[in-house]
C-alpha atoms as a PDB file:
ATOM      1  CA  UNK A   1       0.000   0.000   0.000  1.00  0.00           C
ATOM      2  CA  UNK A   2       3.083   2.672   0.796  1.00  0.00           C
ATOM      3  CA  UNK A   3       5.049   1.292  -1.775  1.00  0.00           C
ATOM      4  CA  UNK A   4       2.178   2.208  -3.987  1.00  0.00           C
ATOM      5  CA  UNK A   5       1.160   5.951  -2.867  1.00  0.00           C
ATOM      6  CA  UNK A   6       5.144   6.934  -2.943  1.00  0.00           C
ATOM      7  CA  UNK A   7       4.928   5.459  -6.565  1.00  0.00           C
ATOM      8  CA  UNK A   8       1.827   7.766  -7.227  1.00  0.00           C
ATOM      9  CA  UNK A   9       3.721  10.654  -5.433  1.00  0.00           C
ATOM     10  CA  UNK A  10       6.871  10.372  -7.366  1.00  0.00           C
ATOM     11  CA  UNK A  11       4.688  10.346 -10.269  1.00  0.00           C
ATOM     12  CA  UNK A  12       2.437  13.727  -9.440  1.00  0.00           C
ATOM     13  CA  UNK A  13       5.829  15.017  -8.527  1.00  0.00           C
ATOM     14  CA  UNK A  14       8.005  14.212 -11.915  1.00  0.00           C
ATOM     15  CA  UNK A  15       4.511  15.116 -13.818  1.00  0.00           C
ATOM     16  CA  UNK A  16       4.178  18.853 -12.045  1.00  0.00           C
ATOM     17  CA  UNK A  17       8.694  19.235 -12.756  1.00  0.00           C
ATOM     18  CA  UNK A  18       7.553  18.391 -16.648  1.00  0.00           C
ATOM     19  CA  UNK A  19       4.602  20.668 -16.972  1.00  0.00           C
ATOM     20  CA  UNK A  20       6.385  23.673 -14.809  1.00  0.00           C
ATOM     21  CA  UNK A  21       9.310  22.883 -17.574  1.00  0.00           C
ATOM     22  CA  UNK A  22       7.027  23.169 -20.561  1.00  0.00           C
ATOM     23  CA  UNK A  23       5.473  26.572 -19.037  1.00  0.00           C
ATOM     24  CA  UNK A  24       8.696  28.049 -19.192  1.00  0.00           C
ATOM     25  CA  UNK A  25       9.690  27.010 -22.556  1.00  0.00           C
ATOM     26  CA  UNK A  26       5.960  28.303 -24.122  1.00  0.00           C
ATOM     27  CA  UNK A  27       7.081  31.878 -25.580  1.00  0.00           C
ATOM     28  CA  UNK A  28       3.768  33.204 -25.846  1.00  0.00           C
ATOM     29  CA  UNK A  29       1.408  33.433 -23.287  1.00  0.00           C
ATOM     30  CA  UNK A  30      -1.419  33.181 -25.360  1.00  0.00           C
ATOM     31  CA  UNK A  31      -0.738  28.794 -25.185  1.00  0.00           C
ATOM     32  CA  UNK A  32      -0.211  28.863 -21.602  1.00  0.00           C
ATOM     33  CA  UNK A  33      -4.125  29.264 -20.807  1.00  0.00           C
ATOM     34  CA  UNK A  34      -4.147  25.724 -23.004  1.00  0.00           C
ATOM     35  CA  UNK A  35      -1.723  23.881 -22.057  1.00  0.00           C
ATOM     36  CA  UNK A  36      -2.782  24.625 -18.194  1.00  0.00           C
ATOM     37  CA  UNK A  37      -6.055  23.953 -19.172  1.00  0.00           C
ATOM     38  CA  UNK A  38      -4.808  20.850 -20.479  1.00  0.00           C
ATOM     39  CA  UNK A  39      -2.611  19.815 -18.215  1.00  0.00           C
ATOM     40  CA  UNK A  40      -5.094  20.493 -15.371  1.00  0.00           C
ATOM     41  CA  UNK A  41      -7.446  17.749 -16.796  1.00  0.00           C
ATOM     42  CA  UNK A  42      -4.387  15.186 -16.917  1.00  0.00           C
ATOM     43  CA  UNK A  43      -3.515  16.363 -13.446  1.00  0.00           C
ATOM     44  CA  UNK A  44      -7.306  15.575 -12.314  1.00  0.00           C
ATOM     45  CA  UNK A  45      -7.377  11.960 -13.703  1.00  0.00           C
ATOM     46  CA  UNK A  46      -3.895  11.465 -12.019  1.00  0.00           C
ATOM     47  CA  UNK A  47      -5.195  12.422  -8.577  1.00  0.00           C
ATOM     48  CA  UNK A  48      -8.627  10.313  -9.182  1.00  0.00           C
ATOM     49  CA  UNK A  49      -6.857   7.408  -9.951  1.00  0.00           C
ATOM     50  CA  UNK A  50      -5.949   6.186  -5.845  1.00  0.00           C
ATOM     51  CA  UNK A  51      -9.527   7.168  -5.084  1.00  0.00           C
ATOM     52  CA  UNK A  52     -11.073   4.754  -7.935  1.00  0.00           C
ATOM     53  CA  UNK A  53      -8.463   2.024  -6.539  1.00  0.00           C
ATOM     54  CA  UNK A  54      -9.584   2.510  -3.229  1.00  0.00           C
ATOM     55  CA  UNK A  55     -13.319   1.803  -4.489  1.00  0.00           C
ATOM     56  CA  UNK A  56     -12.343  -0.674  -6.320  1.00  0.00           C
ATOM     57  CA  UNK A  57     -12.635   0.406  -9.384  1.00  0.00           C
ATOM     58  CA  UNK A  58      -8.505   0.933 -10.470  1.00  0.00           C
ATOM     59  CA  UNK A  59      -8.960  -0.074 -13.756  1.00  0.00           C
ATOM     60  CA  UNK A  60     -11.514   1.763 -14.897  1.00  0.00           C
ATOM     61  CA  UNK A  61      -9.491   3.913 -17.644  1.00  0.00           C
ATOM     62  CA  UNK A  62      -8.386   0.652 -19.025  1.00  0.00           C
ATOM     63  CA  UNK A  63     -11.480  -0.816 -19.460  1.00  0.00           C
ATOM     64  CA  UNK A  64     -13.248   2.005 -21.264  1.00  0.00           C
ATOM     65  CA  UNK A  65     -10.539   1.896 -23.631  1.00  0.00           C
ATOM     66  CA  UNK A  66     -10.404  -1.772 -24.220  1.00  0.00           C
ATOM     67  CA  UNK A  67     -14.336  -1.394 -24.347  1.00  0.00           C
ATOM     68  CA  UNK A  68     -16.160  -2.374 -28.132  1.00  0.00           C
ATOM     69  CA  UNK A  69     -18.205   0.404 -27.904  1.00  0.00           C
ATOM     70  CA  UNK A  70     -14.558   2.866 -28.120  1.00  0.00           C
ATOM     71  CA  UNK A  71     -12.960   0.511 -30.549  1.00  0.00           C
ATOM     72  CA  UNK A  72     -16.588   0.911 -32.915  1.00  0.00           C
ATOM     73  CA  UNK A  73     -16.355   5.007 -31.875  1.00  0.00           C
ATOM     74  CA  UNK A  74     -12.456   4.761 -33.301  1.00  0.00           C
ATOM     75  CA  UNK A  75     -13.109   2.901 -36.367  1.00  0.00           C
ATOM     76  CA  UNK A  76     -15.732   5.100 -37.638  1.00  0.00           C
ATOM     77  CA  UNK A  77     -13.907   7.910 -36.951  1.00  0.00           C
ATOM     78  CA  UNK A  78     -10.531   6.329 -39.121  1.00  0.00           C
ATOM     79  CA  UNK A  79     -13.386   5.237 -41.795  1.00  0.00           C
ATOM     80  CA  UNK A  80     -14.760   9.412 -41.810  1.00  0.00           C
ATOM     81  CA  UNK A  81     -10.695  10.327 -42.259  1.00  0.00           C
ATOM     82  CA  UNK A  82      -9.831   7.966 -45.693  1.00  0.00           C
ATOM     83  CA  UNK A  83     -13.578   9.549 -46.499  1.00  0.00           C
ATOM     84  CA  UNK A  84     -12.229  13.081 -45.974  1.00  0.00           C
ATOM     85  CA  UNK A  85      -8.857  12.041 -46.998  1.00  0.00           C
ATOM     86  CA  UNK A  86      -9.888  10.717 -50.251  1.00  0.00           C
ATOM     87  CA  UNK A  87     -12.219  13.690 -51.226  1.00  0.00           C
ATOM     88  CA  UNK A  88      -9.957  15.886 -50.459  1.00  0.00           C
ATOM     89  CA  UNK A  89      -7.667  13.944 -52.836  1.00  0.00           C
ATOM     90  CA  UNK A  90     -10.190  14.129 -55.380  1.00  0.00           C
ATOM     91  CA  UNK A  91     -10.658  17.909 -54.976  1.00  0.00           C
ATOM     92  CA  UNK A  92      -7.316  19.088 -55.592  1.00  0.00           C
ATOM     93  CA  UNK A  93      -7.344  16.704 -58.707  1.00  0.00           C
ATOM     94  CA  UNK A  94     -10.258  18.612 -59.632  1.00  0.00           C
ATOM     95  CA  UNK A  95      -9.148  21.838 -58.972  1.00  0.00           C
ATOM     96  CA  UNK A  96      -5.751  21.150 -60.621  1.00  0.00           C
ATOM     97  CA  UNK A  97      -7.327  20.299 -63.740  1.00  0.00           C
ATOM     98  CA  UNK A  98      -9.424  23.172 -63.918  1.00  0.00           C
ATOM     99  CA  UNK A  99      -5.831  25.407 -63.246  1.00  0.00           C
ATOM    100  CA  UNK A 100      -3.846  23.601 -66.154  1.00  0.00           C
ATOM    101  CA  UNK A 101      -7.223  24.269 -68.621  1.00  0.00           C
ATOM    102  CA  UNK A 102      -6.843  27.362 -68.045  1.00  0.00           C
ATOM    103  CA  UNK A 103      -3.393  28.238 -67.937  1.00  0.00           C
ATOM    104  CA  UNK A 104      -3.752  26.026 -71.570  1.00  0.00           C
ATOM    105  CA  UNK A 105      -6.058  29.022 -72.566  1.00  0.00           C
ATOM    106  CA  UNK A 106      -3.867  32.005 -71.567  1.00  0.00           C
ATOM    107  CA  UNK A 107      -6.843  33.478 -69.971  1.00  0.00           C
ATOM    108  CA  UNK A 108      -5.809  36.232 -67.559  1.00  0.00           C
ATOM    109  CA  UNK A 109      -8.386  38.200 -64.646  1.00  0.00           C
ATOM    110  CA  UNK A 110      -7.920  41.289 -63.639  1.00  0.00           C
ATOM    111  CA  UNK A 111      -8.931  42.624 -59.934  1.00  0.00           C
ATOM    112  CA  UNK A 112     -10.236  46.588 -60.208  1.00  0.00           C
ATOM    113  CA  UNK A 113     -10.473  47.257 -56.566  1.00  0.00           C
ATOM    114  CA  UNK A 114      -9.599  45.774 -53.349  1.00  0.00           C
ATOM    115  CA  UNK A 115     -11.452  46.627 -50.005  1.00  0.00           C
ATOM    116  CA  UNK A 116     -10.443  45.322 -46.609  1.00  0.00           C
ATOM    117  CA  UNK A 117     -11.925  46.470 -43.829  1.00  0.00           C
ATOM    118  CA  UNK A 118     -15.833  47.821 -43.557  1.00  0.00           C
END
């Protein structure tokens, strides 16, 4: 039982030395709201995680990511990516085409006025 909360401290510790580490590197503190944001959910499953042993319930991470209902949820999501993948694929094809027709043509546009702003 010590053996294991000194194992779980070492770990909090060497976690909090990494994340204070990556805080410093971060150049802009626009990323830092993120990556505490972030690093404050990893931080919350870390400290749940002798309180779900204690009830029993240690490997609960494991077994919602061995469950079939994740490993369906991950597959369709990998099928919708080759989908994207390949249309997007298809699209530049498309688009290419359409760029080497025209270039074929010698067709030039012109631009009369450019606005930006209201």
């Amino acid at each position: 039982m010590f053996s294991y909360l000194y194992e779980w401290m070492m770990k909090l510790s060497f976690y909090m030395v990494m994340v204070t580490m990556v805080m410093h590197v971060v150049p802009n503190s626009d990323y830092k709201r993120y990556i505490r944001f972030f690093t404050g959910l990893a931080l919350a499953v870390m400290l749940t995680d002798p309180f779900l042993r204690l009830l029993g319930m240690g490997n609960l991470w494991q077994r919602l990511y061995d469950s079939p209902v994740y490993r369906e949820q991950v597959e369709k999501m990998e099928e919708a990516s080759q989908y994207l993948y390949g249309a997007s694929e298809d699209l530049e094809a498309g688009l290419l085409d359409i760029w080497q027709e025209n270039e074929d043509d010698s067709a030039s546009m012109g631009v009369d006025e450019i606005k930006i702003g209201r």
